[in-house]
Each structure stands twice: as structure tokens, then as C-alpha cells.
C-alpha atoms as a PDB file:
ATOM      1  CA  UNK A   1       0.000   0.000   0.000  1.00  0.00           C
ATOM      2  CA  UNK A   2       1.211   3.892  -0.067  1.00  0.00           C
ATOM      3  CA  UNK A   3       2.340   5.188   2.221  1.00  0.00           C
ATOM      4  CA  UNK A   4       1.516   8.712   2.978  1.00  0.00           C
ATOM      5  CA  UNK A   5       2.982  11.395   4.762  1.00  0.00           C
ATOM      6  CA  UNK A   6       0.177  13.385   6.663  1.00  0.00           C
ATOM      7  CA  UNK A   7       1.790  16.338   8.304  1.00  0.00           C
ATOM      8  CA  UNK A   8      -0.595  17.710  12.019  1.00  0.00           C
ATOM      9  CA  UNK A   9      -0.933  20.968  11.849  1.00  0.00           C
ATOM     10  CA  UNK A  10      -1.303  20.418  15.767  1.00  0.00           C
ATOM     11  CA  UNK A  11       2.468  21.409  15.641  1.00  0.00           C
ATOM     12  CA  UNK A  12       2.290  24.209  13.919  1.00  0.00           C
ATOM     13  CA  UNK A  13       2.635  27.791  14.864  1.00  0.00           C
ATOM     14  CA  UNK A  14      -1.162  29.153  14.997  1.00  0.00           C
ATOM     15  CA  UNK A  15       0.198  32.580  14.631  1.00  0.00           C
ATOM     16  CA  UNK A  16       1.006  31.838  10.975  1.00  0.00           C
ATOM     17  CA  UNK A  17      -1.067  29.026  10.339  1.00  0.00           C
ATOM     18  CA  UNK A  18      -1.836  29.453   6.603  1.00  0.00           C
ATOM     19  CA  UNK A  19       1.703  30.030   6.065  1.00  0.00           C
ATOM     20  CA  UNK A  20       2.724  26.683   7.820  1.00  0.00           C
ATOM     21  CA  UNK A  21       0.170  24.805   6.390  1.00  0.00           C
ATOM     22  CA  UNK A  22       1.564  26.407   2.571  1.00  0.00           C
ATOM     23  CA  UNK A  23       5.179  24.921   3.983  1.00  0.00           C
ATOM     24  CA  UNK A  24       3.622  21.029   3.561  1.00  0.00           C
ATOM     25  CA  UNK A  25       1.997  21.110   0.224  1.00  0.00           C
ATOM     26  CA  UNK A  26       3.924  18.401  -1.131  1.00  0.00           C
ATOM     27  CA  UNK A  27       2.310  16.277   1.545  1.00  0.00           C
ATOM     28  CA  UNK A  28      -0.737  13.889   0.681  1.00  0.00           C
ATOM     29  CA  UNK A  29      -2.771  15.694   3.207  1.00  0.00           C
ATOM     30  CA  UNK A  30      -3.224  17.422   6.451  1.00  0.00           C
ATOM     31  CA  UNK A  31      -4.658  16.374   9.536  1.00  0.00           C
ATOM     32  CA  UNK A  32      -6.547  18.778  11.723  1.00  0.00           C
ATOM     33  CA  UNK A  33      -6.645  17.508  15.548  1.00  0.00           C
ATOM     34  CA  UNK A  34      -9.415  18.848  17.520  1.00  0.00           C
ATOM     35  CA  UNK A  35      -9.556  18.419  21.347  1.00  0.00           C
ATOM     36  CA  UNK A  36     -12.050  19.248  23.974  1.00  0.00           C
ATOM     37  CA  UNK A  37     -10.790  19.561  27.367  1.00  0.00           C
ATOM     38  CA  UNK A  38     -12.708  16.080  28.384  1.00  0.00           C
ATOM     39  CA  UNK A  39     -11.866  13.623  26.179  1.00  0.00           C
ATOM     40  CA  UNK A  40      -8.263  14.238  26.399  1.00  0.00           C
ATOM     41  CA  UNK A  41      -6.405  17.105  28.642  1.00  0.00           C
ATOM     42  CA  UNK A  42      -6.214  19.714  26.317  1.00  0.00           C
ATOM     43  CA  UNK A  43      -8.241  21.663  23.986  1.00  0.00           C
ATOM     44  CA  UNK A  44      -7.126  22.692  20.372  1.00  0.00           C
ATOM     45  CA  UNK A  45      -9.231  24.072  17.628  1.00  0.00           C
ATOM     46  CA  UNK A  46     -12.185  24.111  16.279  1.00  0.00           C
ATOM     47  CA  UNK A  47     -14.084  23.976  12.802  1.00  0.00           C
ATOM     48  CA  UNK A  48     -13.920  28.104  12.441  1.00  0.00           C
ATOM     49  CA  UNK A  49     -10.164  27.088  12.306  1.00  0.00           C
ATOM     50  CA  UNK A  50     -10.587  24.535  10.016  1.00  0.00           C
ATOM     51  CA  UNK A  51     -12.551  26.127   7.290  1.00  0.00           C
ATOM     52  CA  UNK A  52      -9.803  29.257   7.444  1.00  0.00           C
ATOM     53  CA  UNK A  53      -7.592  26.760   6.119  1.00  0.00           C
ATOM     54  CA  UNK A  54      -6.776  27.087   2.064  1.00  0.00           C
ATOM     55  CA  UNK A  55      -5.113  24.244   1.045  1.00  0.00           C
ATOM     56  CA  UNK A  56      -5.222  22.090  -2.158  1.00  0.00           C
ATOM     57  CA  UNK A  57      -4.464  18.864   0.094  1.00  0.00           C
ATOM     58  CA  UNK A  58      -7.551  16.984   1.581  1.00  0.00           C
ATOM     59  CA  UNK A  59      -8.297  17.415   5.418  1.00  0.00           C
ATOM     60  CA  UNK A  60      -9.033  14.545   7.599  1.00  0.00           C
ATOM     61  CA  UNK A  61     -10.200  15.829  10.785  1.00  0.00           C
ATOM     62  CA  UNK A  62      -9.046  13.750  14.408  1.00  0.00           C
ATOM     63  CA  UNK A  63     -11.781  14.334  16.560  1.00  0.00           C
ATOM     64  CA  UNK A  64     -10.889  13.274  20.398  1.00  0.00           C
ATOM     65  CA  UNK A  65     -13.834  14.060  22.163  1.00  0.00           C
ATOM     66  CA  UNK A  66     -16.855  13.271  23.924  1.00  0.00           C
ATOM     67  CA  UNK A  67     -19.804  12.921  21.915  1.00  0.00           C
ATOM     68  CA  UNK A  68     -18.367  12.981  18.601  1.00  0.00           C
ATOM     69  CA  UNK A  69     -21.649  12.963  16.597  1.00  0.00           C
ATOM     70  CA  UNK A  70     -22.405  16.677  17.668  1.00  0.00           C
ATOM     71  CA  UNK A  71     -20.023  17.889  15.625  1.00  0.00           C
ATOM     72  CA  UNK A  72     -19.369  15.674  12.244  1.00  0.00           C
ATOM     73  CA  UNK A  73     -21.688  18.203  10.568  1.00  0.00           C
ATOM     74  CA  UNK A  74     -19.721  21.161  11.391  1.00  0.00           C
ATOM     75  CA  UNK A  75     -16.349  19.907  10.478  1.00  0.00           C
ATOM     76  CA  UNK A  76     -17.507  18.238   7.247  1.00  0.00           C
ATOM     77  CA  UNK A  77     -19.051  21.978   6.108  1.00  0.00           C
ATOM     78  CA  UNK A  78     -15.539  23.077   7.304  1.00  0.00           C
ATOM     79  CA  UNK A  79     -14.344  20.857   4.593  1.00  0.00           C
ATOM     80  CA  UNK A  80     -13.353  17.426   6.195  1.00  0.00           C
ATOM     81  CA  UNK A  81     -12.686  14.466   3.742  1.00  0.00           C
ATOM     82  CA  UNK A  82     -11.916  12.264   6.584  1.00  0.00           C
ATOM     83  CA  UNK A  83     -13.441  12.365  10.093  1.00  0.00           C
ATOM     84  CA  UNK A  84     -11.770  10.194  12.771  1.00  0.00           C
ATOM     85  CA  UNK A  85     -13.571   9.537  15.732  1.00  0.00           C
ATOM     86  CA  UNK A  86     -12.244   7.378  18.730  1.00  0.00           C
ATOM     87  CA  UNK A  87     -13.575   3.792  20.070  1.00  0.00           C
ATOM     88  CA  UNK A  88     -13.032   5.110  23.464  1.00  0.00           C
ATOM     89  CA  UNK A  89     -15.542   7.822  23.504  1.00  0.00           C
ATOM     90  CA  UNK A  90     -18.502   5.287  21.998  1.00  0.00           C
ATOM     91  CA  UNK A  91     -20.386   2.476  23.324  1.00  0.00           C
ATOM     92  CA  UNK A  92     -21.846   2.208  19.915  1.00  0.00           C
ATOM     93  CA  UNK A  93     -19.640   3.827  17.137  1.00  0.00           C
ATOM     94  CA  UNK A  94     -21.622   2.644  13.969  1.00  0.00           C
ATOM     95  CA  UNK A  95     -24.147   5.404  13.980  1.00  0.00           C
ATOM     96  CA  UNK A  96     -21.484   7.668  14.157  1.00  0.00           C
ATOM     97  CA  UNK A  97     -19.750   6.418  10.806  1.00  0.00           C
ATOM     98  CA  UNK A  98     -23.030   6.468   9.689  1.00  0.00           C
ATOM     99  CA  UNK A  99     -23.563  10.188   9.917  1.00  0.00           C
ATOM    100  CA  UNK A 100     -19.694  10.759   8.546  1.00  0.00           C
ATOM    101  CA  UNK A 101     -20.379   8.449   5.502  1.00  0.00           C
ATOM    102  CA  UNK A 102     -23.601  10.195   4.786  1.00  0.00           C
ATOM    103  CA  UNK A 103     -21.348  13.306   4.686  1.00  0.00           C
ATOM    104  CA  UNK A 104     -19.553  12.237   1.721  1.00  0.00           C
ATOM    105  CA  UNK A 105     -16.791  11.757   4.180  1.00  0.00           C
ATOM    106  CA  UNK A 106     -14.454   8.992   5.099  1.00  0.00           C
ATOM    107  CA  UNK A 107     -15.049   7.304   8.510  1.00  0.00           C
ATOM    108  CA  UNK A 108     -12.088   6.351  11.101  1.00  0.00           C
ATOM    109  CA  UNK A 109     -11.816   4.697  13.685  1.00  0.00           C
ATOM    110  CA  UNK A 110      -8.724   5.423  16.220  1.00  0.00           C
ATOM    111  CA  UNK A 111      -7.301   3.309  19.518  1.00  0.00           C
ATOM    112  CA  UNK A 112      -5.161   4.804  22.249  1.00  0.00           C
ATOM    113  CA  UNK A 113      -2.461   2.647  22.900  1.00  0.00           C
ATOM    114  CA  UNK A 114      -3.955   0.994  25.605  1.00  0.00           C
ATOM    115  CA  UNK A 115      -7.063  -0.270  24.370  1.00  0.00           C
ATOM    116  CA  UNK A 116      -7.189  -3.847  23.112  1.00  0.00           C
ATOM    117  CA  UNK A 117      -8.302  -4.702  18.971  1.00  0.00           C
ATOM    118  CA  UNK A 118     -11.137  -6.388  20.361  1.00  0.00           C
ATOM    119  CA  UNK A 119     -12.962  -2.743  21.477  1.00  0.00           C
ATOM    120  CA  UNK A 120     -13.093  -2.362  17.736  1.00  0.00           C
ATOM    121  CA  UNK A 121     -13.295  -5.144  15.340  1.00  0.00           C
ATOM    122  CA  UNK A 122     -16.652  -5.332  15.412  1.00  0.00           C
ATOM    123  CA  UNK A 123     -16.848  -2.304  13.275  1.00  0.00           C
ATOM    124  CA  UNK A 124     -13.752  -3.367  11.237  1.00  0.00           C
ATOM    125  CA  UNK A 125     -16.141  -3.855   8.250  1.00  0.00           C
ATOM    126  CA  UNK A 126     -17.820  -0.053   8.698  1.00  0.00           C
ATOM    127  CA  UNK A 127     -14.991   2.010   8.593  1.00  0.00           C
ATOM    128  CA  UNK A 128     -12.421   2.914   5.761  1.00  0.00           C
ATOM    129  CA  UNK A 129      -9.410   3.421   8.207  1.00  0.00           C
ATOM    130  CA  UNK A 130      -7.974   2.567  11.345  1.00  0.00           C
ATOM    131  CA  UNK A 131      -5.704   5.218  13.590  1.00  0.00           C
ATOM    132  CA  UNK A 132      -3.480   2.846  16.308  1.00  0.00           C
ATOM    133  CA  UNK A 133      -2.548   6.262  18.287  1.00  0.00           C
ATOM    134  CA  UNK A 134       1.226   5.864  18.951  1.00  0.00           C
ATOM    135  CA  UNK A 135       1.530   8.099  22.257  1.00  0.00           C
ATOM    136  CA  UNK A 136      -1.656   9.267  24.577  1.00  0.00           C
ATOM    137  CA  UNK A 137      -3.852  11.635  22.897  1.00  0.00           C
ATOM    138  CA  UNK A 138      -3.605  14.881  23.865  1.00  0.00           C
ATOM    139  CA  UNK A 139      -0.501  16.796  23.406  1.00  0.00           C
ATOM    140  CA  UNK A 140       2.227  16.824  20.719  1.00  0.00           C
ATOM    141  CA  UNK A 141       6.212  15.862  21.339  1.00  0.00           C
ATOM    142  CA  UNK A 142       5.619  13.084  23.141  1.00  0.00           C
ATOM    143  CA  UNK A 143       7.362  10.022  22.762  1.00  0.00           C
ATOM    144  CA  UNK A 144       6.703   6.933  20.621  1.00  0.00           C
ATOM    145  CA  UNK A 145       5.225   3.724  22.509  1.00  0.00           C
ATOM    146  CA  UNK A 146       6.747   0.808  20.830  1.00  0.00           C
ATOM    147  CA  UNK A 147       4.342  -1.342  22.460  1.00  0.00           C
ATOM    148  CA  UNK A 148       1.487  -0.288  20.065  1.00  0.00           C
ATOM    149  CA  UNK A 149       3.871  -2.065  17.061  1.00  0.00           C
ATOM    150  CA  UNK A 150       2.194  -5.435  17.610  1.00  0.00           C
ATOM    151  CA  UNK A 151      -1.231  -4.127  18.211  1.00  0.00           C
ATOM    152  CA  UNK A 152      -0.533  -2.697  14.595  1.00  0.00           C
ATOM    153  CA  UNK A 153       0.993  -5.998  12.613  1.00  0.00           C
ATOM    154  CA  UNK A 154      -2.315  -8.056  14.216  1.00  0.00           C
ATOM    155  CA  UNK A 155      -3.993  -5.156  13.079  1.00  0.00           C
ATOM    156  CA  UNK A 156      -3.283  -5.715   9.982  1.00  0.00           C
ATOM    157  CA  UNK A 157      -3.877  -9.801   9.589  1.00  0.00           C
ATOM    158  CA  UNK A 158      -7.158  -8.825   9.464  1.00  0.00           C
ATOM    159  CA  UNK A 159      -7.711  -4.848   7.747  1.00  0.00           C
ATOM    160  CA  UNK A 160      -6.852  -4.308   4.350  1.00  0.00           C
ATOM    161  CA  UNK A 161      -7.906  -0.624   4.391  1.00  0.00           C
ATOM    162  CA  UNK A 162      -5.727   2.328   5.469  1.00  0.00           C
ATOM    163  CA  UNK A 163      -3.624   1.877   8.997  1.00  0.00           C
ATOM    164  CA  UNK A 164      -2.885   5.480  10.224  1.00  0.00           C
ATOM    165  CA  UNK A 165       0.070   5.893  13.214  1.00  0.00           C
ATOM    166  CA  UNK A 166       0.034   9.030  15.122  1.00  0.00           C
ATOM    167  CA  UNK A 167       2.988   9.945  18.048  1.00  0.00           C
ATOM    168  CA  UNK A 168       6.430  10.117  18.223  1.00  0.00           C
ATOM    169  CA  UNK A 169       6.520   9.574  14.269  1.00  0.00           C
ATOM    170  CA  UNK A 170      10.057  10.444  12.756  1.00  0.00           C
ATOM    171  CA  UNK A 171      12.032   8.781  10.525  1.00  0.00           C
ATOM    172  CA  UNK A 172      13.200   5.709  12.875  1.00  0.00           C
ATOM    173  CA  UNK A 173       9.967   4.913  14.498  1.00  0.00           C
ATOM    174  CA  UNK A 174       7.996   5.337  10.997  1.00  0.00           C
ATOM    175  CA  UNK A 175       9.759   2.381   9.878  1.00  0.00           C
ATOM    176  CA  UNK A 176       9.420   0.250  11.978  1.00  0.00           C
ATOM    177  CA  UNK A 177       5.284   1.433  12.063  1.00  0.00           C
ATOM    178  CA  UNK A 178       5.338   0.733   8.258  1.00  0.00           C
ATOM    179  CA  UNK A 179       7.483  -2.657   8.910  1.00  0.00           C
ATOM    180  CA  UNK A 180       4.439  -3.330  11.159  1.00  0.00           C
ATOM    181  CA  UNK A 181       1.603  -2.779   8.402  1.00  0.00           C
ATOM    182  CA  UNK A 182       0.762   0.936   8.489  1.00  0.00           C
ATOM    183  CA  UNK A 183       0.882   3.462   5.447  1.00  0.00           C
ATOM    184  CA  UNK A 184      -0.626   6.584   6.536  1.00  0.00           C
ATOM    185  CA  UNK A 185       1.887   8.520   8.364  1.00  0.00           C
ATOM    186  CA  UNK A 186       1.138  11.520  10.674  1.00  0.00           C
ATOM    187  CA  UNK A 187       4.029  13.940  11.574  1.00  0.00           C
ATOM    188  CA  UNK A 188       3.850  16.518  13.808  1.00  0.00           C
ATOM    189  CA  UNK A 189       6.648  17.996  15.692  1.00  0.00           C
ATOM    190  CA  UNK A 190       9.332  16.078  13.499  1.00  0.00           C
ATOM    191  CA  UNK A 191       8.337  18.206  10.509  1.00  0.00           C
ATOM    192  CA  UNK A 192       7.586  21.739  11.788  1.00  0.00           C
ATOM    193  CA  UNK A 193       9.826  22.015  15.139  1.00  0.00           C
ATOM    194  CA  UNK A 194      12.604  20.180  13.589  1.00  0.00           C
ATOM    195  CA  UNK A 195      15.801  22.407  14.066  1.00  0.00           C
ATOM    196  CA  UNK A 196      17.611  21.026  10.949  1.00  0.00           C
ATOM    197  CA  UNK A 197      15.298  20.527   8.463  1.00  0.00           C
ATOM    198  CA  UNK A 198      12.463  22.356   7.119  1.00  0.00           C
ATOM    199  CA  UNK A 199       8.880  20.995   6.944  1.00  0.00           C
ATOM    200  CA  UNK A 200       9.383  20.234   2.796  1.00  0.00           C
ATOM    201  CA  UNK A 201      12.574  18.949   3.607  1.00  0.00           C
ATOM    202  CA  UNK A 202      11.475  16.598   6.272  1.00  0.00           C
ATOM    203  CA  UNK A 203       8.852  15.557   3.571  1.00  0.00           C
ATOM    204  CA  UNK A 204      11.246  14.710   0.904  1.00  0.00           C
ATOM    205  CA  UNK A 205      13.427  12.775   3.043  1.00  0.00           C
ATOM    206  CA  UNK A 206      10.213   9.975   4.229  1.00  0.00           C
ATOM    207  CA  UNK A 207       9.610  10.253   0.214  1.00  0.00           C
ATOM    208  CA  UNK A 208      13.347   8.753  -0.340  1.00  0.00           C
ATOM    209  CA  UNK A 209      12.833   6.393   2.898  1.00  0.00           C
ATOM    210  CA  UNK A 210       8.924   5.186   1.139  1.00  0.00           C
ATOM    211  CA  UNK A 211       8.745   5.296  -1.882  1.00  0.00           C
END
């Protein structure tokens, strides 16, 4: 499969957000991370932020918070192609992809690195991707979890669709996340607060590593 490099604008600096999302066009998309306060321990951005965004790339949009479903509409008028939503904050997710797909959007599902595969492969067959969170939602520059890598190769015995990594993702932990069975890719503070390479740069060089 392809693997693509799917820079989090998480990372960026908001005070020149348009220009640092311009810095990763060569990128196959962008992922917009939006946070509560109650799912996780932090809150982020919301859809307002999201539609300012001008960008040629598709969006997919990492929702962690509570009660999902209350805002796929917003975030797929703000121009969402993909709309993750997390096992964790559902006792029954499939309405939920539901409502996305009805969007015209993609549904994901995403795991913290704690929760077992069998939370969600009952709704393997519903969704069109799969995010194994590689650090605890939340913040960005944390460190990888190398304990997830399993979780990710039995992952993939049974998903043939898209297996997305998020945390800790450089160019040494990507590989051995690929080596494991994912192809999607999320970079965050390895591409825009890396001191010797800029974000293109940092692009170019995962393009040489995956071709």
C-alpha cells in the first residue's frame, strides 16, 4: 500500500497558520486535531479554524472528544474528507460512521495505545481506516510507545484498508510502524519544530525512505 505522509498541523505555529500549512503542500494531506478539554487534557481548535484553512491537500479531521456525533456536521461543512472519531468515547460507534459516511466523508476509527483490537473489530467492516494512536492523545512531542507495534501488525492480519500511526513519528519509528503494516503517516513535531530541516525537507526525506 502507499504510504503517505500526513503532516498535524497540531504542531504548527497558529500565529502563521496558513503560512505553515503552505510549507507542507507536497504532503498527501493534512490532519486537523481537535480536542475538547474532556476527552483528552487539552483543547485545540475548532471547525472556524478549520474552514480558514486554504489548502489544495484533503483534510481529515481527528476528533478526540466526547460525543463525537455533535459535531461531524460542522467539520464536514468546514471541509473534512476524513473524520476520525475514537472507540473510546462510543459504546456504539456505527451510527457515528453512519452520519460521517452520509457526509460524503471517510469514517475512522482510532485506539489509544492501551485499548485492546477487540474494542473495535466489530466495526472493522464499517470504517475505511484505522488510527493505532502511537503516544496518549492529547498533546504533541511526546514520545513513541513501541508497544502499540504489535497491536498494529495483528492489526493488519485482518484490515486491508488504510492503517494510520500518530505519536512520536520520525524517521526511525515510521519504519518500523510501516514494517508493522501501516501506510498513513502523521508527523507533527518532526516536521515543523525540527531544528535542521524544514517541513518540505522533512517531507522529501520519508519520500526517499517510502517510496
Amino acid at each position: 500500500m502507499k504510504i503517505q505522509i500526513i503532516p498535524s498541523i497540531l504542531s504548527a505555529d497558529f500565529g502563521h497558520l496558513q503560512d505553515e500549512v503552505d510549507r507542507v503542500s507536497s504532503a498527501d494531506s493534512i490532519q486537523v486535531d481537535v480536542m475538547d478539554g474532556h476527552f483528552v487534557p487539552n483543547i485545540s481548535m475548532g471547525p472556524a479554524i478549520q474552514k480558514s484553512i486554504r489548502t489544495k491537500l484533503p483534510i481529515e479531521t481527528h476528533l478526540m472528544v466526547s460525543n463525537p456525533e455533535k459535531f461531524i456536521d460542522a467539520f464536514a461543512d468546514a471541509g473534512s474528507r476524513r473524520i476520525i472519531v475514537h472507540g473510546e468515547a462510543l459504546e456504539d460507534p456505527l451510527p457515528v460512521f453512519e452520519m460521517i459516511h452520509r457526509r460524503g466523508c471517510e469514517a475512522g476509527l482510532a485506539i489509544n495505545p492501551d485499548t485492546p483490537l477487540t474494542r473495535i473489530t466489530p466495526y472493522l467492516d464499517a470504517v475505511d481506516m484505522v488510527l493505532c494512536m502511537t503516544v496518549f492523545p492529547g498533546f504533541g512531542g511526546q514520545s513513541f510507545i513501541p508497544s502499540v507495534l504489535p497491536k498494529i501488525t495483528e492489526l493488519r492480519k485482518m484490515f486491508k484498508k488504510d492503517i494510520e500511526v500518530d505519536g512520536g513519528i520520525n524517521f526511525e519509528t515510521a519504519r518500523r510502524c510501516v514494517d508493522a503494516g501501516a501506510n498513513l503517516l502523521i508527523v507533527g513535531s518532526f516536521l515543523y519544530r525540527n531544528e535542521e530541516l524544514t517541513p518540505q525537507q522533512v517531507i522529501a526525506k520519508f519520500r526517499e525512505r517510502f517510496p
